[in-house]
N, C-alpha and C. Protein backbone atom coordinates (compact mmCIF):
# COMPACT_ATOMS: atom_id res chain seq x y z
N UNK A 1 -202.79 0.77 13.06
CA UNK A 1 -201.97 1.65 13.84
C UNK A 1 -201.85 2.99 13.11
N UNK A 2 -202.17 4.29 13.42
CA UNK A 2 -202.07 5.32 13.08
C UNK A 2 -200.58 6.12 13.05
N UNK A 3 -200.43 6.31 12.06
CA UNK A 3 -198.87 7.17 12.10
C UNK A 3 -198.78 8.54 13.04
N UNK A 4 -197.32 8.57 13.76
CA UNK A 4 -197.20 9.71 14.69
C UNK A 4 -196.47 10.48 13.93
N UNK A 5 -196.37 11.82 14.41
CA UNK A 5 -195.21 12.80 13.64
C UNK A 5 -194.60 13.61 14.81
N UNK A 6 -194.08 14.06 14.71
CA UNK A 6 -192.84 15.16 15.06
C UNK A 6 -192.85 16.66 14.07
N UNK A 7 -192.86 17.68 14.72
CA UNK A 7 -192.14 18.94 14.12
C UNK A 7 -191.55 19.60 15.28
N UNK A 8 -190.27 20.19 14.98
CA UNK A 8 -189.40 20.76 15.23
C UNK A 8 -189.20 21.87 14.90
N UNK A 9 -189.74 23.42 15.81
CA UNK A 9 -189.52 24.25 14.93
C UNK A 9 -188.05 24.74 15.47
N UNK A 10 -187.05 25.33 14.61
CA UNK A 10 -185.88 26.07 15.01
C UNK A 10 -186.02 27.80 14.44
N UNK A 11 -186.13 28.47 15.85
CA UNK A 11 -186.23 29.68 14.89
C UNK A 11 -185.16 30.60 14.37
N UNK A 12 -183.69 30.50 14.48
CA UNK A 12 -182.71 30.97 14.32
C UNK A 12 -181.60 29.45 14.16
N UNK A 13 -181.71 28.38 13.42
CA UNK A 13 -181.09 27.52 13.59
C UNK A 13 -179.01 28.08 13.28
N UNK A 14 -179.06 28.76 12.15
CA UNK A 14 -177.44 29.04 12.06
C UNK A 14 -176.83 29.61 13.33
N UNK A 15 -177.96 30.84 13.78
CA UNK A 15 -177.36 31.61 15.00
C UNK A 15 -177.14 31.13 15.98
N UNK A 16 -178.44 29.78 16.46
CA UNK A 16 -178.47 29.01 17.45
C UNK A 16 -177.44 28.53 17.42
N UNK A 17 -177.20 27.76 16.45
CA UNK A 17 -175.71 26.91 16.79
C UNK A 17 -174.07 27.74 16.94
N UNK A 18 -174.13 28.84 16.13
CA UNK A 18 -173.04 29.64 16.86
C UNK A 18 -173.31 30.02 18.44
N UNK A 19 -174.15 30.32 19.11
CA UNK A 19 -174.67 30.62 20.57
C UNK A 19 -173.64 29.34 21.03
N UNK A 20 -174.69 28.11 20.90
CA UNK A 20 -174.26 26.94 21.50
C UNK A 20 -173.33 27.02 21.36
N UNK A 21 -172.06 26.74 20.24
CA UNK A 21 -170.60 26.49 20.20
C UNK A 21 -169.57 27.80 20.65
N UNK A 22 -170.66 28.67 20.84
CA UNK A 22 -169.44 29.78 22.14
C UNK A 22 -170.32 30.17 22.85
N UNK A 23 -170.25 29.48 24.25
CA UNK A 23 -171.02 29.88 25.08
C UNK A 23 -170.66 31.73 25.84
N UNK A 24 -169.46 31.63 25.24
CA UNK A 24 -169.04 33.16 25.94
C UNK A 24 -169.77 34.42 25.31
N UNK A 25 -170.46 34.17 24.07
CA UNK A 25 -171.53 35.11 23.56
C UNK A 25 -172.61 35.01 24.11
N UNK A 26 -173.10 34.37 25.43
CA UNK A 26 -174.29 34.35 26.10
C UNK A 26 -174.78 35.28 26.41
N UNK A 27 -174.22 36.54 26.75
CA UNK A 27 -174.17 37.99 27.58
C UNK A 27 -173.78 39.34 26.56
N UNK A 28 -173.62 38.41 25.43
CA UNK A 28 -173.87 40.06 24.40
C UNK A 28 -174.53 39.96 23.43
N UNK A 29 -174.64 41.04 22.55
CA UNK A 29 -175.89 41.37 21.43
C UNK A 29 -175.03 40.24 20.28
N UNK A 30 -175.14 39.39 19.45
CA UNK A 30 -174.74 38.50 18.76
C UNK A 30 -175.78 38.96 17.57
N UNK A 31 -175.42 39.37 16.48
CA UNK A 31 -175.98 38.77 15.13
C UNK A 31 -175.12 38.27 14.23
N UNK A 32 -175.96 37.88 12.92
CA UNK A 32 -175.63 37.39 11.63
C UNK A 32 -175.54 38.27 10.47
N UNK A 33 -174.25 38.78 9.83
CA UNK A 33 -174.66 38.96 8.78
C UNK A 33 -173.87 38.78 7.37
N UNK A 34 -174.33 39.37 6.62
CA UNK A 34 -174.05 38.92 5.25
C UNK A 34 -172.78 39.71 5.02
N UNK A 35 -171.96 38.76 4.24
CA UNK A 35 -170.91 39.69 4.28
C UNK A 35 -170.67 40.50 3.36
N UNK A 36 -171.06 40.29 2.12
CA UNK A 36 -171.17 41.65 0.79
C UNK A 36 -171.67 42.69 1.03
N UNK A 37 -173.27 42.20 2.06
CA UNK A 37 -173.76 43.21 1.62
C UNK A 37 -174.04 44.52 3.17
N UNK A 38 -172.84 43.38 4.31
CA UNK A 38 -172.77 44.09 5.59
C UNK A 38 -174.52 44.42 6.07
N UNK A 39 -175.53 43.57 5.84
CA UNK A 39 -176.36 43.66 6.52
C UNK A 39 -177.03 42.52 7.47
N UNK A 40 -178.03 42.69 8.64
CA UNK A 40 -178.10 41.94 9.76
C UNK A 40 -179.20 41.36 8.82
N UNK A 41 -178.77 39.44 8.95
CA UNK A 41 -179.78 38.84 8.68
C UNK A 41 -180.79 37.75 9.82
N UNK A 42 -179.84 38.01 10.82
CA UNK A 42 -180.36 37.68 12.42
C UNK A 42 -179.85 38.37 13.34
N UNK A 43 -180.74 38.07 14.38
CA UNK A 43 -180.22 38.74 15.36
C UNK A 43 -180.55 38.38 16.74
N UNK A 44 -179.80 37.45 17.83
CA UNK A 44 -180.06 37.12 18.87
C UNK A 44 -181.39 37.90 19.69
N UNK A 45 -181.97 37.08 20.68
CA UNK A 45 -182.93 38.08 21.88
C UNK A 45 -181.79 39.42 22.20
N UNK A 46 -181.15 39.24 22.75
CA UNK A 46 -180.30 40.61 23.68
C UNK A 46 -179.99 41.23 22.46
N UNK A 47 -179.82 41.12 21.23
CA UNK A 47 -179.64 42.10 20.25
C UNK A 47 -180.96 42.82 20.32
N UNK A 48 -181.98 41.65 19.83
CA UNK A 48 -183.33 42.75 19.32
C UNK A 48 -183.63 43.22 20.78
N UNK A 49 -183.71 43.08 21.71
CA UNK A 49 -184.21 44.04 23.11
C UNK A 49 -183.35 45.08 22.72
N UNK A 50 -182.44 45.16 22.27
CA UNK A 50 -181.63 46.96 22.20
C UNK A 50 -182.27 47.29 20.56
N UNK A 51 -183.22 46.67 20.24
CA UNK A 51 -183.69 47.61 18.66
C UNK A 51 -183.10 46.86 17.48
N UNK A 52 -182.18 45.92 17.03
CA UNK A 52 -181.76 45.40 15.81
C UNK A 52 -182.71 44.34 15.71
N UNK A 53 -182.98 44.17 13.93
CA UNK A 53 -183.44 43.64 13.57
C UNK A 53 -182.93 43.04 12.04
N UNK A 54 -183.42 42.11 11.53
CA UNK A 54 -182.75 41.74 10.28
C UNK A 54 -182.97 42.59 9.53
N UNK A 55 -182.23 42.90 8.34
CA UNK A 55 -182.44 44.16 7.08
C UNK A 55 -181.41 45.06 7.75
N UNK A 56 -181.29 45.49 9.23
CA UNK A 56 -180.29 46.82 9.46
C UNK A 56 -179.14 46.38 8.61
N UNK A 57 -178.67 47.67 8.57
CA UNK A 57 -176.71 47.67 7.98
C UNK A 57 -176.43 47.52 9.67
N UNK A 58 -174.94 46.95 9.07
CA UNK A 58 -174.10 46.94 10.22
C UNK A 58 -173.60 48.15 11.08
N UNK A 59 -173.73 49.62 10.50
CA UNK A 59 -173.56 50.73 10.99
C UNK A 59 -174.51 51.02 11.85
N UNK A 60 -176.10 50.55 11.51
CA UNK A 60 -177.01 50.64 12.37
C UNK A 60 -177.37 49.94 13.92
N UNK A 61 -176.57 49.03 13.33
CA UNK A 61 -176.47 47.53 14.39
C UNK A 61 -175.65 48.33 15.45
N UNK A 62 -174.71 49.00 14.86
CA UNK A 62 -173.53 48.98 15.71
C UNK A 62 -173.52 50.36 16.33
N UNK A 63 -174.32 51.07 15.67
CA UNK A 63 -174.73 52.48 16.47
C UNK A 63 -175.48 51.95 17.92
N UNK A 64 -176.77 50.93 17.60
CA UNK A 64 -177.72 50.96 18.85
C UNK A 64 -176.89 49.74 20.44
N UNK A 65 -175.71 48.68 19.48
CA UNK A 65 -175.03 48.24 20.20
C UNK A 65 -173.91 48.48 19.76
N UNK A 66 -173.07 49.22 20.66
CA UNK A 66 -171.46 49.11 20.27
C UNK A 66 -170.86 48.17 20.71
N UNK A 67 -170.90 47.23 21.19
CA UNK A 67 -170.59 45.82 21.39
C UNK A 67 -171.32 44.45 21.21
N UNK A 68 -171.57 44.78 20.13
CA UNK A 68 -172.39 43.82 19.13
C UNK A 68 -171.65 42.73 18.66
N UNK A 69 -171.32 41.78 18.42
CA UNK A 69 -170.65 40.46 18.04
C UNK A 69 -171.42 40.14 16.91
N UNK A 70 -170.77 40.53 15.89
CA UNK A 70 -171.16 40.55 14.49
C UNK A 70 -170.18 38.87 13.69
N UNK A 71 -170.98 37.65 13.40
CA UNK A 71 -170.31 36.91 12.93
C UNK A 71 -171.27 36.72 11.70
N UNK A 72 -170.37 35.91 10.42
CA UNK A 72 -170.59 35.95 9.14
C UNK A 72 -172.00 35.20 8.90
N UNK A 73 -172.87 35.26 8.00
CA UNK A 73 -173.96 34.04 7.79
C UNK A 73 -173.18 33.22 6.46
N UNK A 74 -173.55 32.72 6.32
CA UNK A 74 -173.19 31.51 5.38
C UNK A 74 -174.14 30.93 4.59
N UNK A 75 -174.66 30.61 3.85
CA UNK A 75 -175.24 29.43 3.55
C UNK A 75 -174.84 27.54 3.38
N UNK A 76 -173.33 27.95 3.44
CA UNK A 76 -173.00 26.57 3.91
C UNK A 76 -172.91 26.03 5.10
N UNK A 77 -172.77 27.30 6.10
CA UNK A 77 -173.17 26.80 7.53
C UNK A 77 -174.54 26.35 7.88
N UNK A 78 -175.64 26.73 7.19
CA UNK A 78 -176.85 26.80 7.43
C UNK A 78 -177.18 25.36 6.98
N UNK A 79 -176.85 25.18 5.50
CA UNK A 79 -177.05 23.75 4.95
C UNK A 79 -176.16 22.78 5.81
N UNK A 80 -174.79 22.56 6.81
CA UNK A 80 -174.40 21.75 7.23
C UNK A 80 -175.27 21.85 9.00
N UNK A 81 -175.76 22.57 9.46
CA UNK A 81 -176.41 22.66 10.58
C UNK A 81 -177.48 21.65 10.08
N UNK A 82 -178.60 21.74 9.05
CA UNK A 82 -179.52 21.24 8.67
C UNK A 82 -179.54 19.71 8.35
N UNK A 83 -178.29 19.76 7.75
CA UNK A 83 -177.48 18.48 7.92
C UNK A 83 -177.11 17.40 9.03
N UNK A 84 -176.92 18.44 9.89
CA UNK A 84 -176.61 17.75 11.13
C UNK A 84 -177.51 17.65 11.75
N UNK A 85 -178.84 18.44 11.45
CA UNK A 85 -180.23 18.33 12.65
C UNK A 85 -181.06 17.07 11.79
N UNK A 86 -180.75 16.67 10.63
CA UNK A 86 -181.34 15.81 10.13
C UNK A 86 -180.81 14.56 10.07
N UNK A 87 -179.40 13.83 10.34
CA UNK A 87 -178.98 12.65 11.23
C UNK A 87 -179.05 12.93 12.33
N UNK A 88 -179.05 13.32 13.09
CA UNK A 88 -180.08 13.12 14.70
C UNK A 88 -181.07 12.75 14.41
N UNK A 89 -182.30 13.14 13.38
CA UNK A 89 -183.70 13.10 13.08
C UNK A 89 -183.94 11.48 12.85
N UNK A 90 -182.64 11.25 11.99
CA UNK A 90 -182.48 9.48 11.96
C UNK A 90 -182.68 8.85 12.85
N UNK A 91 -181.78 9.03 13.89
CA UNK A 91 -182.31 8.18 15.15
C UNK A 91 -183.44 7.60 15.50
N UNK A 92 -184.09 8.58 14.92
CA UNK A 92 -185.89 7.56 15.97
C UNK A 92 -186.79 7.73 14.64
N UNK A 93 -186.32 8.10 12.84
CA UNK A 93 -187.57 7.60 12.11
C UNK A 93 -186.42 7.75 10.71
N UNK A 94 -186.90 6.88 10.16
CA UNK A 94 -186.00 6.58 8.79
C UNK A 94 -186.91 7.55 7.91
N UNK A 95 -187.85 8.02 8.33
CA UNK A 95 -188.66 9.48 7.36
C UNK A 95 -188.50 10.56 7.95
N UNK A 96 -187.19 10.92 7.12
CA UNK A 96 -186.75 12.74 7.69
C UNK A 96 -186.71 13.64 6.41
């Protein structure tokens, strides 16, 4: 019997899951960023269609959208998302 696999790509997994858990950011420019250093380290579709991209400062972000929904990145959000996408992964293979 030949082994099957799975990949999963996520391409914004932190941002994704803020999207999902407020659906009321569906309809505006949403990014991520760092908070020291106030720069965009993601940035939703409807952000980048108005021009932001990761690396901008937040002044830049917020020049091309003035109603930009700027929430924090984390790296502990990122590691508990990953966390959580990897017991789901349990479910159907004890090799995650």
């Amino acid at each position: 019997m030949s082994d099957l696999f799975a990949c999963i790509q996520f391409e914004e997994p932190a941002l994704d899951t803020w999207l999902h858990s407020c659906p009321n950011l569906s309809n505006t420019p949403v990014v991520l960023a760092e908070p020291h250093s106030r720069r965009v380290v993601s940035a939703c579709p409807r952000s980048q269609a108005l021009g932001i991209r990761p690396g901008f400062s937040l002044a830049s972000a917020q020049a091309l959208a003035g109603n930009v929904t700027v929430l924090p990145a984390s790296d502990s959000h990122l590691t508990q998302v990953m966390h959580t996408l990897a017991e789901h992964a349990l479910q159907f293979s004890d090799q995650v």
